[in-house]
PDB file of N, CA and C in Angstrom:
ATOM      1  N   UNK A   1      46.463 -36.089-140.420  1.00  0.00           N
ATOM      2  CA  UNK A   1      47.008 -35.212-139.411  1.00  0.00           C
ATOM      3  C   UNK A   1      45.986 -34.129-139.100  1.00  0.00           C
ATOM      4  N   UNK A   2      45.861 -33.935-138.019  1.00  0.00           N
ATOM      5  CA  UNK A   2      44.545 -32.900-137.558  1.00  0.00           C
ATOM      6  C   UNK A   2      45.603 -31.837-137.591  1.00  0.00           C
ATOM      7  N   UNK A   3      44.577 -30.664-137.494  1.00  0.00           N
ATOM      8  CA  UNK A   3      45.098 -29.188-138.008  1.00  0.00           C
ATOM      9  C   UNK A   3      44.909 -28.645-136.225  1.00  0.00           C
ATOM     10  N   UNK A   4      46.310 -27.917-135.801  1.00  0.00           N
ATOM     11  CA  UNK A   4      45.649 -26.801-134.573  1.00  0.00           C
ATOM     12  C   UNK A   4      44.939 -25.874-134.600  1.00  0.00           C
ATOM     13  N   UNK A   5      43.803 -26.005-133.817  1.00  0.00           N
ATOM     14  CA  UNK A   5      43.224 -25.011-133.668  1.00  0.00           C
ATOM     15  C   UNK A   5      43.725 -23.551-132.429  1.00  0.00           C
ATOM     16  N   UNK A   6      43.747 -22.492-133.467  1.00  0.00           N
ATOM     17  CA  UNK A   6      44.069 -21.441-132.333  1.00  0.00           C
ATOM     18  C   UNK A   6      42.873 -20.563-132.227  1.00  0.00           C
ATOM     19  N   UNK A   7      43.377 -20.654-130.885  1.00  0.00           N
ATOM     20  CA  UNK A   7      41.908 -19.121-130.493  1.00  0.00           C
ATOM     21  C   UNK A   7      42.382 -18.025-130.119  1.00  0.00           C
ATOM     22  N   UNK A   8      41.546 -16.556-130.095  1.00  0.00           N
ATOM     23  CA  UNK A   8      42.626 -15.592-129.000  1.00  0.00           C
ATOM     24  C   UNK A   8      42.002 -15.240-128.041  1.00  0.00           C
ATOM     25  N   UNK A   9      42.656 -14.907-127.249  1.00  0.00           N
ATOM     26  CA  UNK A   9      42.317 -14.790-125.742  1.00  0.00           C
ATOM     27  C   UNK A   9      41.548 -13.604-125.556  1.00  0.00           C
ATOM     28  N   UNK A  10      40.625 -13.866-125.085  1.00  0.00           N
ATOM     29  CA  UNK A  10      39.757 -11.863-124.908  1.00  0.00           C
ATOM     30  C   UNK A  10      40.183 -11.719-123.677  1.00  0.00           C
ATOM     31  N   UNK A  11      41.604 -10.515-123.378  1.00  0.00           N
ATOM     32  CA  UNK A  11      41.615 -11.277-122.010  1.00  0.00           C
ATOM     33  C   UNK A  11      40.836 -10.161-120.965  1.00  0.00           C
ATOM     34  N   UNK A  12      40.285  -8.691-121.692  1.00  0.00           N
ATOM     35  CA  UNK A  12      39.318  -8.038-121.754  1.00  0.00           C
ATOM     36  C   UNK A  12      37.956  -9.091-120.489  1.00  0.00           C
ATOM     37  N   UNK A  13      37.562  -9.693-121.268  1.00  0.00           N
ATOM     38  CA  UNK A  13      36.179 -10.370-120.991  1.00  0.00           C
ATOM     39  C   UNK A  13      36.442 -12.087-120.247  1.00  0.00           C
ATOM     40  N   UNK A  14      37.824 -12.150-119.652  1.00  0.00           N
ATOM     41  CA  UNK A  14      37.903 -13.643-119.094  1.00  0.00           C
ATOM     42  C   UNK A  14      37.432 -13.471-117.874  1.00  0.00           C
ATOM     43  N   UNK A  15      36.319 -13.993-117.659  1.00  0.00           N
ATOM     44  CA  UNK A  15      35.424 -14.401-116.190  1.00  0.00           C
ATOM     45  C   UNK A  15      36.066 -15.300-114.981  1.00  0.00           C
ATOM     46  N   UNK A  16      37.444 -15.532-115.809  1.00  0.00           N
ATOM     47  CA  UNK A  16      37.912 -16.656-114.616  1.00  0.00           C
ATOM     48  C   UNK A  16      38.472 -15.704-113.658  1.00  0.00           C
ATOM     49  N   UNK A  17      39.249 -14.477-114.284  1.00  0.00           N
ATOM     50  CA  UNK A  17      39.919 -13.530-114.140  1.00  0.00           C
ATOM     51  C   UNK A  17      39.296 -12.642-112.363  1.00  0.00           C
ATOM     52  N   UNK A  18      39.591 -12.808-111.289  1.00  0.00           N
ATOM     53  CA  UNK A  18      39.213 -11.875-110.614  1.00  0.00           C
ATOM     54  C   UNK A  18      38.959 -10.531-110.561  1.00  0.00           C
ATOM     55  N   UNK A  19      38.394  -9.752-110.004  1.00  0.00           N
ATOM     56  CA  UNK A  19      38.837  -8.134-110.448  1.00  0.00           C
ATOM     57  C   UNK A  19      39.512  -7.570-109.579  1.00  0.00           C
ATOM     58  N   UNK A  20      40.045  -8.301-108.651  1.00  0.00           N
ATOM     59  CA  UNK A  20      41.783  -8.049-108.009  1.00  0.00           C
ATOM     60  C   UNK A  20      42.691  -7.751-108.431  1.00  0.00           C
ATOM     61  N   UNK A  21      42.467  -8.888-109.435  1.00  0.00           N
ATOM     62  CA  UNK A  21      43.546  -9.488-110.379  1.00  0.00           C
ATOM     63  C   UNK A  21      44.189  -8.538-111.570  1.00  0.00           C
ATOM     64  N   UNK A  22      43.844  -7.161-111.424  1.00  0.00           N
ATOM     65  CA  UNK A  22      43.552  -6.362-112.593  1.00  0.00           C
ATOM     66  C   UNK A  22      45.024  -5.920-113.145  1.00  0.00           C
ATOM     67  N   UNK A  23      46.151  -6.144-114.316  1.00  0.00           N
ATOM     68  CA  UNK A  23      47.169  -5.570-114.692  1.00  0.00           C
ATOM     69  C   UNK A  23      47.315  -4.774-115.442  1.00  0.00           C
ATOM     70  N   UNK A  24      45.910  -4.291-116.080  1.00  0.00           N
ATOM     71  CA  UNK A  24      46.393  -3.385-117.135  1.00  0.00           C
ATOM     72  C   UNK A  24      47.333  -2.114-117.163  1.00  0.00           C
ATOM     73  N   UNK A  25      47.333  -1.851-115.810  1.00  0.00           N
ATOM     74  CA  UNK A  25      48.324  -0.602-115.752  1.00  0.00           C
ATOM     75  C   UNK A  25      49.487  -0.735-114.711  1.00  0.00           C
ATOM     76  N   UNK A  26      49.603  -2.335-115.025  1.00  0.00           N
ATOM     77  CA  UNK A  26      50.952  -2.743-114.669  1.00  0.00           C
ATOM     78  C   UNK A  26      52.064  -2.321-115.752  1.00  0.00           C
ATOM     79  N   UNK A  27      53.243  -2.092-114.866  1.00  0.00           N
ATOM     80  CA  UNK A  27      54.360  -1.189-115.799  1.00  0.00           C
ATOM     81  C   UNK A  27      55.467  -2.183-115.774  1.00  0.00           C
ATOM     82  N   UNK A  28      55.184  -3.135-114.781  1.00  0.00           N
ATOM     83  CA  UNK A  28      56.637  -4.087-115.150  1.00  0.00           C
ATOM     84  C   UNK A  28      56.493  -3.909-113.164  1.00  0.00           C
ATOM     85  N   UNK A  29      57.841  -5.462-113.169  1.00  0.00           N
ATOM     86  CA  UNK A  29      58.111  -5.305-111.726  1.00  0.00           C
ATOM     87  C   UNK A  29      59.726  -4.653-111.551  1.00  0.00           C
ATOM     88  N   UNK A  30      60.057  -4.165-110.237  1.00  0.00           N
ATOM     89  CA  UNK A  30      61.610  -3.791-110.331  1.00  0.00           C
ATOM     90  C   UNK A  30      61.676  -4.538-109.031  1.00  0.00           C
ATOM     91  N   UNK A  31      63.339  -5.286-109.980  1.00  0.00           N
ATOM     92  CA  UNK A  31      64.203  -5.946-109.263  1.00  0.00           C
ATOM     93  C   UNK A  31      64.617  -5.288-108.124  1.00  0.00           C
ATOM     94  N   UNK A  32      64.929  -5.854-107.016  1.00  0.00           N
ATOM     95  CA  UNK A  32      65.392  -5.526-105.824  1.00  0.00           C
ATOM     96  C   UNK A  32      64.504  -4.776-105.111  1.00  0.00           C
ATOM     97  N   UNK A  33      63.286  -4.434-105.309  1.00  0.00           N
ATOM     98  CA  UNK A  33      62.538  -3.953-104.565  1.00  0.00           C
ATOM     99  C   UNK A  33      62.540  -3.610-103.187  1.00  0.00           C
ATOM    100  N   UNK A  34      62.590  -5.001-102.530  1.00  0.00           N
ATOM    101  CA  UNK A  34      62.541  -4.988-101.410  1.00  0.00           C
ATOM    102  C   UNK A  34      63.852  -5.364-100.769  1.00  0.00           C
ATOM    103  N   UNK A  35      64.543  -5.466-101.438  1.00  0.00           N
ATOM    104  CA  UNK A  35      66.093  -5.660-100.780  1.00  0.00           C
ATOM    105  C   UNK A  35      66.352  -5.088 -99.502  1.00  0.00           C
ATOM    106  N   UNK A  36      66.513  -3.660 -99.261  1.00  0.00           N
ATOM    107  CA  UNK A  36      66.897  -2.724 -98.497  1.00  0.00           C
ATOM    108  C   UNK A  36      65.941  -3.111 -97.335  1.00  0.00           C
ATOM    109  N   UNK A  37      64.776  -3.098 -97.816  1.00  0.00           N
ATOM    110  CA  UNK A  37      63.686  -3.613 -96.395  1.00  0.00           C
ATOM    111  C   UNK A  37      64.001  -5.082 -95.516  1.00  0.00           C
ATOM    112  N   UNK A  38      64.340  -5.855 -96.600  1.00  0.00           N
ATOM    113  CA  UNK A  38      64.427  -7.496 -95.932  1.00  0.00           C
ATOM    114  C   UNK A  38      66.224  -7.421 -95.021  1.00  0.00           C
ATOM    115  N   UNK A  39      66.991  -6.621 -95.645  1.00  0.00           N
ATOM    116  CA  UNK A  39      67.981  -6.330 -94.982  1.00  0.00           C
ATOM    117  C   UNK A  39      68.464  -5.843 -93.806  1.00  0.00           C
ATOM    118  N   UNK A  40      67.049  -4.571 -93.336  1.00  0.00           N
ATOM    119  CA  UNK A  40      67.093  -3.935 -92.477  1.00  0.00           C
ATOM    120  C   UNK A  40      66.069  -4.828 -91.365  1.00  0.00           C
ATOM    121  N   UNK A  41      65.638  -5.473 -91.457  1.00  0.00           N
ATOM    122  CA  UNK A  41      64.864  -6.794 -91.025  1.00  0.00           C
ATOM    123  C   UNK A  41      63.374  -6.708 -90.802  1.00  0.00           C
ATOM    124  N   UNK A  42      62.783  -8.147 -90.848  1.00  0.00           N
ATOM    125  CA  UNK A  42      61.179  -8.164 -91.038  1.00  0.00           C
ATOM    126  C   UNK A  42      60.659  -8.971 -89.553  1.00  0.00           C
ATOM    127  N   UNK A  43      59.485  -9.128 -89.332  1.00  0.00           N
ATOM    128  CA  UNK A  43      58.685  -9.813 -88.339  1.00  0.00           C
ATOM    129  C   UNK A  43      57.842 -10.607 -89.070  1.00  0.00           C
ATOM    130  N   UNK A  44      58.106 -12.089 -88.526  1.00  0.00           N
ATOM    131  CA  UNK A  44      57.422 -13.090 -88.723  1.00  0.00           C
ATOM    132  C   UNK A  44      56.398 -13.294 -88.042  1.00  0.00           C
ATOM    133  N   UNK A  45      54.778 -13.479 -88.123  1.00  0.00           N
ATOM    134  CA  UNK A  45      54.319 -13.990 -87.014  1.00  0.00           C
ATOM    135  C   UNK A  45      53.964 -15.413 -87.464  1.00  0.00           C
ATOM    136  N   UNK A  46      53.942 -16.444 -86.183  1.00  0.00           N
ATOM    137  CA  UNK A  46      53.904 -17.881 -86.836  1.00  0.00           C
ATOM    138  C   UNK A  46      52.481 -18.323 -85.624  1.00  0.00           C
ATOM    139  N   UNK A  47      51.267 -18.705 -86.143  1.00  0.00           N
ATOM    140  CA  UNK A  47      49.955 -18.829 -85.858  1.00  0.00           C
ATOM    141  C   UNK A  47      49.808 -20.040 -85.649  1.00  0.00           C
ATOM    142  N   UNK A  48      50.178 -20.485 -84.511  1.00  0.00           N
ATOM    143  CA  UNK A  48      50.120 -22.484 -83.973  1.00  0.00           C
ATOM    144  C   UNK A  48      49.142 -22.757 -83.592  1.00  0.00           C
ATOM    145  N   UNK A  49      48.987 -24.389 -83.453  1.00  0.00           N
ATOM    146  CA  UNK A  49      47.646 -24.940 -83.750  1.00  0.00           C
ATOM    147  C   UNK A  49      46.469 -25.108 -82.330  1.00  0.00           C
ATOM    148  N   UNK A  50      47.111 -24.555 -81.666  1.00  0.00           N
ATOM    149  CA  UNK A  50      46.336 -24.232 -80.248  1.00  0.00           C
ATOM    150  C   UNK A  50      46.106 -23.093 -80.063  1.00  0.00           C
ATOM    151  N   UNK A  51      46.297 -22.527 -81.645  1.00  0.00           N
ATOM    152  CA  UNK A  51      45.273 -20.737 -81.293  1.00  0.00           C
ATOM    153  C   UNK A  51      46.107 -19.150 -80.996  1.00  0.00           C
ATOM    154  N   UNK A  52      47.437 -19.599 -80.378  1.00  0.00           N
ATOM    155  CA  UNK A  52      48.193 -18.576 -79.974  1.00  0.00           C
ATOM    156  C   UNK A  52      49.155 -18.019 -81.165  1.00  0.00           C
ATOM    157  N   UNK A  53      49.749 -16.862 -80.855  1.00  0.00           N
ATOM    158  CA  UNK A  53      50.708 -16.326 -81.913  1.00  0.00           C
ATOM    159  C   UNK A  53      51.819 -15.432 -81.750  1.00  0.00           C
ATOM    160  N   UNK A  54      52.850 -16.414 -82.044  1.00  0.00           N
ATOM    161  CA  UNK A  54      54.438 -16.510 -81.604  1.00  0.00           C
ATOM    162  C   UNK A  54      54.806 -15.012 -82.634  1.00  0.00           C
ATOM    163  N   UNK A  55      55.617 -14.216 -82.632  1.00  0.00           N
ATOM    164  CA  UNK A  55      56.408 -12.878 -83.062  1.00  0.00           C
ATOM    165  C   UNK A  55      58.052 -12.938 -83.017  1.00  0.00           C
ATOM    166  N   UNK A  56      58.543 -13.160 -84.437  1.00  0.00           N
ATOM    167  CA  UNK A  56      59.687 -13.279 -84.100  1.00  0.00           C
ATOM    168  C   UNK A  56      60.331 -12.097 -85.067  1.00  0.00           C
ATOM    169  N   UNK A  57      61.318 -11.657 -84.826  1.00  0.00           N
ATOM    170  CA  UNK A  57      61.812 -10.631 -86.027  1.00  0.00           C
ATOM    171  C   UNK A  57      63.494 -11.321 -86.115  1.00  0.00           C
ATOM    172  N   UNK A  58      63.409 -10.848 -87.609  1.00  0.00           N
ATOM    173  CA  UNK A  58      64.840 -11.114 -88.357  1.00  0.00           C
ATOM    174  C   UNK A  58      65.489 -10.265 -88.886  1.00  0.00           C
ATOM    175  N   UNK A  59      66.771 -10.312 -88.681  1.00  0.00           N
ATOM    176  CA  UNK A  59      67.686  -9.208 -89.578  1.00  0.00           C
ATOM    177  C   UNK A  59      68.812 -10.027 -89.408  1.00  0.00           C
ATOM    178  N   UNK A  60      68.887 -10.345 -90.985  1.00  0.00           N
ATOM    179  CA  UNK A  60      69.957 -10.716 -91.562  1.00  0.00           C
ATOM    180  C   UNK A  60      71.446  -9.697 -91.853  1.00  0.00           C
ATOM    181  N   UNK A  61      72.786 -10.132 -91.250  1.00  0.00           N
ATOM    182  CA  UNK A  61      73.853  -9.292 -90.683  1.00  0.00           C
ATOM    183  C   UNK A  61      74.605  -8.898 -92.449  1.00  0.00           C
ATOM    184  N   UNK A  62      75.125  -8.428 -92.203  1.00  0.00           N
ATOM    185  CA  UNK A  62      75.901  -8.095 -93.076  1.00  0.00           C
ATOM    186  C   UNK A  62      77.081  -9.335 -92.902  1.00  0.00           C
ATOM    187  N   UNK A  63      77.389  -9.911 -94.348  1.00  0.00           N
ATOM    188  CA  UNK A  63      77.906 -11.291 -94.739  1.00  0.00           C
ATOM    189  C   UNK A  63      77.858 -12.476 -94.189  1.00  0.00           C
ATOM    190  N   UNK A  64      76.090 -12.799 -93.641  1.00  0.00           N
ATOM    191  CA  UNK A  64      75.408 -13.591 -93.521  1.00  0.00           C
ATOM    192  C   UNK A  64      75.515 -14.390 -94.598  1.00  0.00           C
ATOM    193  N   UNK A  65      75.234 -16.027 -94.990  1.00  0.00           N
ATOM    194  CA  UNK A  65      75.071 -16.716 -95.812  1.00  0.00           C
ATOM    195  C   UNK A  65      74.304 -17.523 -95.512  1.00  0.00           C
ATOM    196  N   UNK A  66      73.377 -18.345 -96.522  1.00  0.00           N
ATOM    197  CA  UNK A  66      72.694 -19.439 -96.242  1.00  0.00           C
ATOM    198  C   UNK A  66      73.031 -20.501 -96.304  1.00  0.00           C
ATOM    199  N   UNK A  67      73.451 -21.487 -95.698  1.00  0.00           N
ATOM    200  CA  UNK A  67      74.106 -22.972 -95.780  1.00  0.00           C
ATOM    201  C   UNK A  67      72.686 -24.081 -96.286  1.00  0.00           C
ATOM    202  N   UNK A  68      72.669 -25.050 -97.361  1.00  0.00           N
ATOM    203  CA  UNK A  68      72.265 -25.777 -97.744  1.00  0.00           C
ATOM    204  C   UNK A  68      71.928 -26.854 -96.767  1.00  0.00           C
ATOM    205  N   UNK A  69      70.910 -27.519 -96.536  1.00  0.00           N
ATOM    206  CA  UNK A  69      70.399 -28.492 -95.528  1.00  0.00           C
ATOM    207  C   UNK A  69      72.165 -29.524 -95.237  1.00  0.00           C
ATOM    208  N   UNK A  70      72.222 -29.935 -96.311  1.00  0.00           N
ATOM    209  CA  UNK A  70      73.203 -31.089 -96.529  1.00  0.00           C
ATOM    210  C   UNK A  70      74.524 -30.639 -96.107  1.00  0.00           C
ATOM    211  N   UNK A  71      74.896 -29.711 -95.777  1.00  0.00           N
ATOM    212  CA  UNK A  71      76.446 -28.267 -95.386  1.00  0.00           C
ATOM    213  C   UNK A  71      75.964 -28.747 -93.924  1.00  0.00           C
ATOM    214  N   UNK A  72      75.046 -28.197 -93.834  1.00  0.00           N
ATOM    215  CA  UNK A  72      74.335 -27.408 -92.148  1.00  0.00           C
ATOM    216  C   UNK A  72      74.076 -28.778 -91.358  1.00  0.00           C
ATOM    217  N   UNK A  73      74.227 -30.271 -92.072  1.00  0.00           N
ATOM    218  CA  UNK A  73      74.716 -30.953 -90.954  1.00  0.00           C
ATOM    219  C   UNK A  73      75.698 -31.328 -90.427  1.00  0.00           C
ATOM    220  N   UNK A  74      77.146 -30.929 -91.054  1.00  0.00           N
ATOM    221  CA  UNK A  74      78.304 -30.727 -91.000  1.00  0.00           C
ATOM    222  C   UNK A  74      78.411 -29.541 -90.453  1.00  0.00           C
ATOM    223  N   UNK A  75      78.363 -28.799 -90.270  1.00  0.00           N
ATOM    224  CA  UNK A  75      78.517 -27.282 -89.918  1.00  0.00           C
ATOM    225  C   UNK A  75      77.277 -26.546 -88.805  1.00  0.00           C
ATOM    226  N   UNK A  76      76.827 -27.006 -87.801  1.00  0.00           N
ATOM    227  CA  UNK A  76      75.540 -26.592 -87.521  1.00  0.00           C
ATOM    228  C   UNK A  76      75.589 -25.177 -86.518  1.00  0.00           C
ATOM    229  N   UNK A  77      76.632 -24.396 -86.795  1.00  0.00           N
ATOM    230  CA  UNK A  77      77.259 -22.988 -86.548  1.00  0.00           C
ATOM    231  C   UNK A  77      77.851 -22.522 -86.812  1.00  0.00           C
ATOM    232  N   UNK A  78      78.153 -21.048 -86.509  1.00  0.00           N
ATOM    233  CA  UNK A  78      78.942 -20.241 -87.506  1.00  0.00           C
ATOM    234  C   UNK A  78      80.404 -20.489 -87.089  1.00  0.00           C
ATOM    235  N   UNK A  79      80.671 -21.162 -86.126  1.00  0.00           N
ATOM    236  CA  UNK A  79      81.861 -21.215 -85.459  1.00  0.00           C
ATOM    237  C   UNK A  79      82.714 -22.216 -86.152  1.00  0.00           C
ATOM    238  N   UNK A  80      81.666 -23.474 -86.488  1.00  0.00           N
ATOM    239  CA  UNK A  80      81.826 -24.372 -87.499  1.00  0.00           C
ATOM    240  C   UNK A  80      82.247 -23.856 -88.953  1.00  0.00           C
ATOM    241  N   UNK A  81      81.949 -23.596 -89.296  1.00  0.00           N
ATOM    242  CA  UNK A  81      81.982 -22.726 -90.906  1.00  0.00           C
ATOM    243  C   UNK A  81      83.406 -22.012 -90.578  1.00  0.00           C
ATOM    244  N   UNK A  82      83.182 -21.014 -89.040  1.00  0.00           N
ATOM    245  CA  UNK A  82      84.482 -20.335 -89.243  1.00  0.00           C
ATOM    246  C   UNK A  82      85.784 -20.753 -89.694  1.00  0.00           C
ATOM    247  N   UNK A  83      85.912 -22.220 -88.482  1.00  0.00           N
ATOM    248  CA  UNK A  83      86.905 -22.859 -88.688  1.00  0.00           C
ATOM    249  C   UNK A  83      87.612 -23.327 -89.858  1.00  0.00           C
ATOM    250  N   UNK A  84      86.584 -23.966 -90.179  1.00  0.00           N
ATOM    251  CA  UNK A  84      86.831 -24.644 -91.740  1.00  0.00           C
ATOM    252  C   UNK A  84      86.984 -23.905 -92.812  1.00  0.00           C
ATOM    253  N   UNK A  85      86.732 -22.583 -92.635  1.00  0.00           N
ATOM    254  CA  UNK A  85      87.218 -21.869 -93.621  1.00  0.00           C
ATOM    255  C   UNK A  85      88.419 -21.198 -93.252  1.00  0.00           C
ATOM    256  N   UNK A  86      88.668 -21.191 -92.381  1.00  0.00           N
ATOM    257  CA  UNK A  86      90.276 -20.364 -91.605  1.00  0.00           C
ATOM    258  C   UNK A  86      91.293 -21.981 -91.861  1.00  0.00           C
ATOM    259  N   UNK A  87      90.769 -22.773 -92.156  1.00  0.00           N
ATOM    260  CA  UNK A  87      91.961 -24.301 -92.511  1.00  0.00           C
ATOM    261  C   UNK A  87      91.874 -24.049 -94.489  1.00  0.00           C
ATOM    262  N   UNK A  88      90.877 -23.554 -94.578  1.00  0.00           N
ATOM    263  CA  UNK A  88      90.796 -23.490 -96.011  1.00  0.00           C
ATOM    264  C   UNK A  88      91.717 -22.423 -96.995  1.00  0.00           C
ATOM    265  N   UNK A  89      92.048 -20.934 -96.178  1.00  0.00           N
ATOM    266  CA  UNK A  89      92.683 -20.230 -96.554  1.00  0.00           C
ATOM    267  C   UNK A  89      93.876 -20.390 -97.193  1.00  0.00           C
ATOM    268  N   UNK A  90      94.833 -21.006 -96.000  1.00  0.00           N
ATOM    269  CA  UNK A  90      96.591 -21.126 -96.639  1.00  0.00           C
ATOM    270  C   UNK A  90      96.546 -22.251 -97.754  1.00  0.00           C
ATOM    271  N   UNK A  91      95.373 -23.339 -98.078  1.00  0.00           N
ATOM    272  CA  UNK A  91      95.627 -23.686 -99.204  1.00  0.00           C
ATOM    273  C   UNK A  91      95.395 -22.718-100.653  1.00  0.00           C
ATOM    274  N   UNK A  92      94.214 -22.042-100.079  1.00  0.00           N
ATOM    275  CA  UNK A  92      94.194 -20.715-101.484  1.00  0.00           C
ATOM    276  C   UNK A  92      95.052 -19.962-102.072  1.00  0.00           C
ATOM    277  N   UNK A  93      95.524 -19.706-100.660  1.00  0.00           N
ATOM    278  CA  UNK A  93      96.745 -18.663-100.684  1.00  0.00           C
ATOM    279  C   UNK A  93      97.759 -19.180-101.545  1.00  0.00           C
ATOM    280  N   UNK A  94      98.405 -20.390-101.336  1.00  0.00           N
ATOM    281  CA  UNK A  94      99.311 -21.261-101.484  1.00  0.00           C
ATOM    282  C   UNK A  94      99.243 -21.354-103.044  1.00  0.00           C
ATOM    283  N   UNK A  95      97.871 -22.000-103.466  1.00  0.00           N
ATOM    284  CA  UNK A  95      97.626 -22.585-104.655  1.00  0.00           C
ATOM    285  C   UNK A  95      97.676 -21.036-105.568  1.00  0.00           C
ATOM    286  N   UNK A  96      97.238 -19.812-105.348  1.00  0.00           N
ATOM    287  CA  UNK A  96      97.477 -18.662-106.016  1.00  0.00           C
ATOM    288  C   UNK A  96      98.520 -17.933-106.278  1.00  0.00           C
ATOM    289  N   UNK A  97      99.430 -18.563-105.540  1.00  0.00           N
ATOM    290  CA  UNK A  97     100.423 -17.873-105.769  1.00  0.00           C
ATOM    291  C   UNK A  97     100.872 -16.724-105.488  1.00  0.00           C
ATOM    292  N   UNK A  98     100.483 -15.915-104.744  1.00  0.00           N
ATOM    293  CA  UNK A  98     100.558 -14.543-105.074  1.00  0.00           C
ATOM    294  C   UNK A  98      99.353 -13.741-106.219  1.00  0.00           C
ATOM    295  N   UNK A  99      98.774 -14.241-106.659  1.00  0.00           N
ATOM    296  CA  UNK A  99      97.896 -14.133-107.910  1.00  0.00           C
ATOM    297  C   UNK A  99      96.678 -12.881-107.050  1.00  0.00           C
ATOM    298  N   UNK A 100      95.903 -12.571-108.150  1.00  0.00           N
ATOM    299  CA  UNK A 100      95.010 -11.567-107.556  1.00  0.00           C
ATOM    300  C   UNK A 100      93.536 -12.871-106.931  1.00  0.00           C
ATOM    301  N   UNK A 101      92.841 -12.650-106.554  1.00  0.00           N
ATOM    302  CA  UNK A 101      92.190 -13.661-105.181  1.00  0.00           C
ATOM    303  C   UNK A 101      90.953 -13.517-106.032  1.00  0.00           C
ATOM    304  N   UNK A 102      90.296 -14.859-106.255  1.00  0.00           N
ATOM    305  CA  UNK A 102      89.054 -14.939-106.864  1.00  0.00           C
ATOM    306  C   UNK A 102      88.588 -16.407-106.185  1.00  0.00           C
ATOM    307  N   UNK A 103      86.900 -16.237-106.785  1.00  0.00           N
ATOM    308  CA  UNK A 103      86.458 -16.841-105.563  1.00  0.00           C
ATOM    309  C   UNK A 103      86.193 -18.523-106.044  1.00  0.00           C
ATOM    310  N   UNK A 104      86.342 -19.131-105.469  1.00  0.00           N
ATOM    311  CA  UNK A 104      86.763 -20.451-106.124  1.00  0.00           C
ATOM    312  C   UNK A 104      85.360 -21.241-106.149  1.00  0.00           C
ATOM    313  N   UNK A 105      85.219 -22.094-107.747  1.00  0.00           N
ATOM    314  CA  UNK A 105      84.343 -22.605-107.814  1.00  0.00           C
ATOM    315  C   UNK A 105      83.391 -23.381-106.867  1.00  0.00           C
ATOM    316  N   UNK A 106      81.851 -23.602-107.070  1.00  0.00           N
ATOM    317  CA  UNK A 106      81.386 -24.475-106.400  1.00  0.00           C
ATOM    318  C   UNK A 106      81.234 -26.015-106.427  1.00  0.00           C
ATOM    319  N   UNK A 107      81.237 -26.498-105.727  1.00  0.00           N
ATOM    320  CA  UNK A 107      81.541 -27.630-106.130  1.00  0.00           C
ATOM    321  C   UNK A 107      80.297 -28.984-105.126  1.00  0.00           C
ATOM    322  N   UNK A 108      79.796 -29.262-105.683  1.00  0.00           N
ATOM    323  CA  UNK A 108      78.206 -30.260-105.057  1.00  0.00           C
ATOM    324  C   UNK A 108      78.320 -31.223-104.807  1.00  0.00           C
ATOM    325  N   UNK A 109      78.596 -32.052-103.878  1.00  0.00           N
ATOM    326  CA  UNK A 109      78.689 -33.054-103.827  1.00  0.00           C
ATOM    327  C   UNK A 109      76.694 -34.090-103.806  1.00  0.00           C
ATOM    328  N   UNK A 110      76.571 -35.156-104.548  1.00  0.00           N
ATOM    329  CA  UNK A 110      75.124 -35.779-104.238  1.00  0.00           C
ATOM    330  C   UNK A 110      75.238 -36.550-102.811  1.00  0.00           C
ATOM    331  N   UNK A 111      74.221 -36.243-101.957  1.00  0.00           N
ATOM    332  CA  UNK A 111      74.003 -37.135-101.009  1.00  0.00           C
ATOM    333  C   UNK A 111      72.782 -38.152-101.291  1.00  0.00           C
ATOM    334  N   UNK A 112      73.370 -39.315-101.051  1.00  0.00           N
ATOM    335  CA  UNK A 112      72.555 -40.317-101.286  1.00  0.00           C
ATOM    336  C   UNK A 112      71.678 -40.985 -99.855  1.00  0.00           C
TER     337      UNK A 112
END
C-alpha cells in the first residue's frame, strides 16, 4: 500500500495565483448583498453578432415568481398561472378546514 503524500500550500508564493486575485483581507461575503439593488431593477446590455447593442432593463414586481421551463409550457402567462391557481383555492380551502393556511408542498413531476 503506498503512503499519501501531503504537501502544504504556500499560498503566500503560488504563481498560478493572479494579483487580482488577492484575499487576504477578505472578511467573508454578506448574504443578500445585492438583493435590494436586483429588486429595484438592473440593465442588461446584450452585444449581437452583427456588432450592435440591444439595452434592456428589468425590475422584477413585487410577488413575481419564476416558473420552471417544464410549468412555463403549460402556463406561458401570468393570466395562465392566475387561473389555475384561482381553481386551486376552494380545494385548499376545503381540504383545511378552517385550519390556519400553510403553503402546500411541492410536488415534481419527471418529464420524459
Amino acid at each position: 500500500m503506498k503512503k499519501a503524500i501531503f504537501r502544504k500550500i504556500d499560498v503566500e508564493n503560488d504563481d498560478d495565483m493572479l494579483p487580482e486575485y488577492d484575499f487576504k483581507n477578505m472578511k467573508g461575503g454578506v448574504r443578500g448583498k445585492y438583493y435590494k439593488a436586483y429588486r429595484a431593477g438592473h440593465t442588461v446590455k446584450i452585444h449581437k453578432a452583427d456588432g450592435t447593442t440591444e439595452t434592456r432593463y428589468f425590475k422584477l414586481e413585487d410577488g413575481a415568481v419564476m416558473l420552471e421551463p417544464d410549468v412555463r409550457r403549460y402556463f406561458p402567462d401570468s393570466e395562465a398561472v392566475n387561473n389555475a391557481l384561482r381553481c386551486l383555492i376552494p380545494l385548499v380551502d376545503r381540504k383545511q378546514g378552517g385550519k390556519q393556511k400553510r403553503s402546500l408542498p411541492v410536488q415534481r413531476k419527471q418529464m420524459a
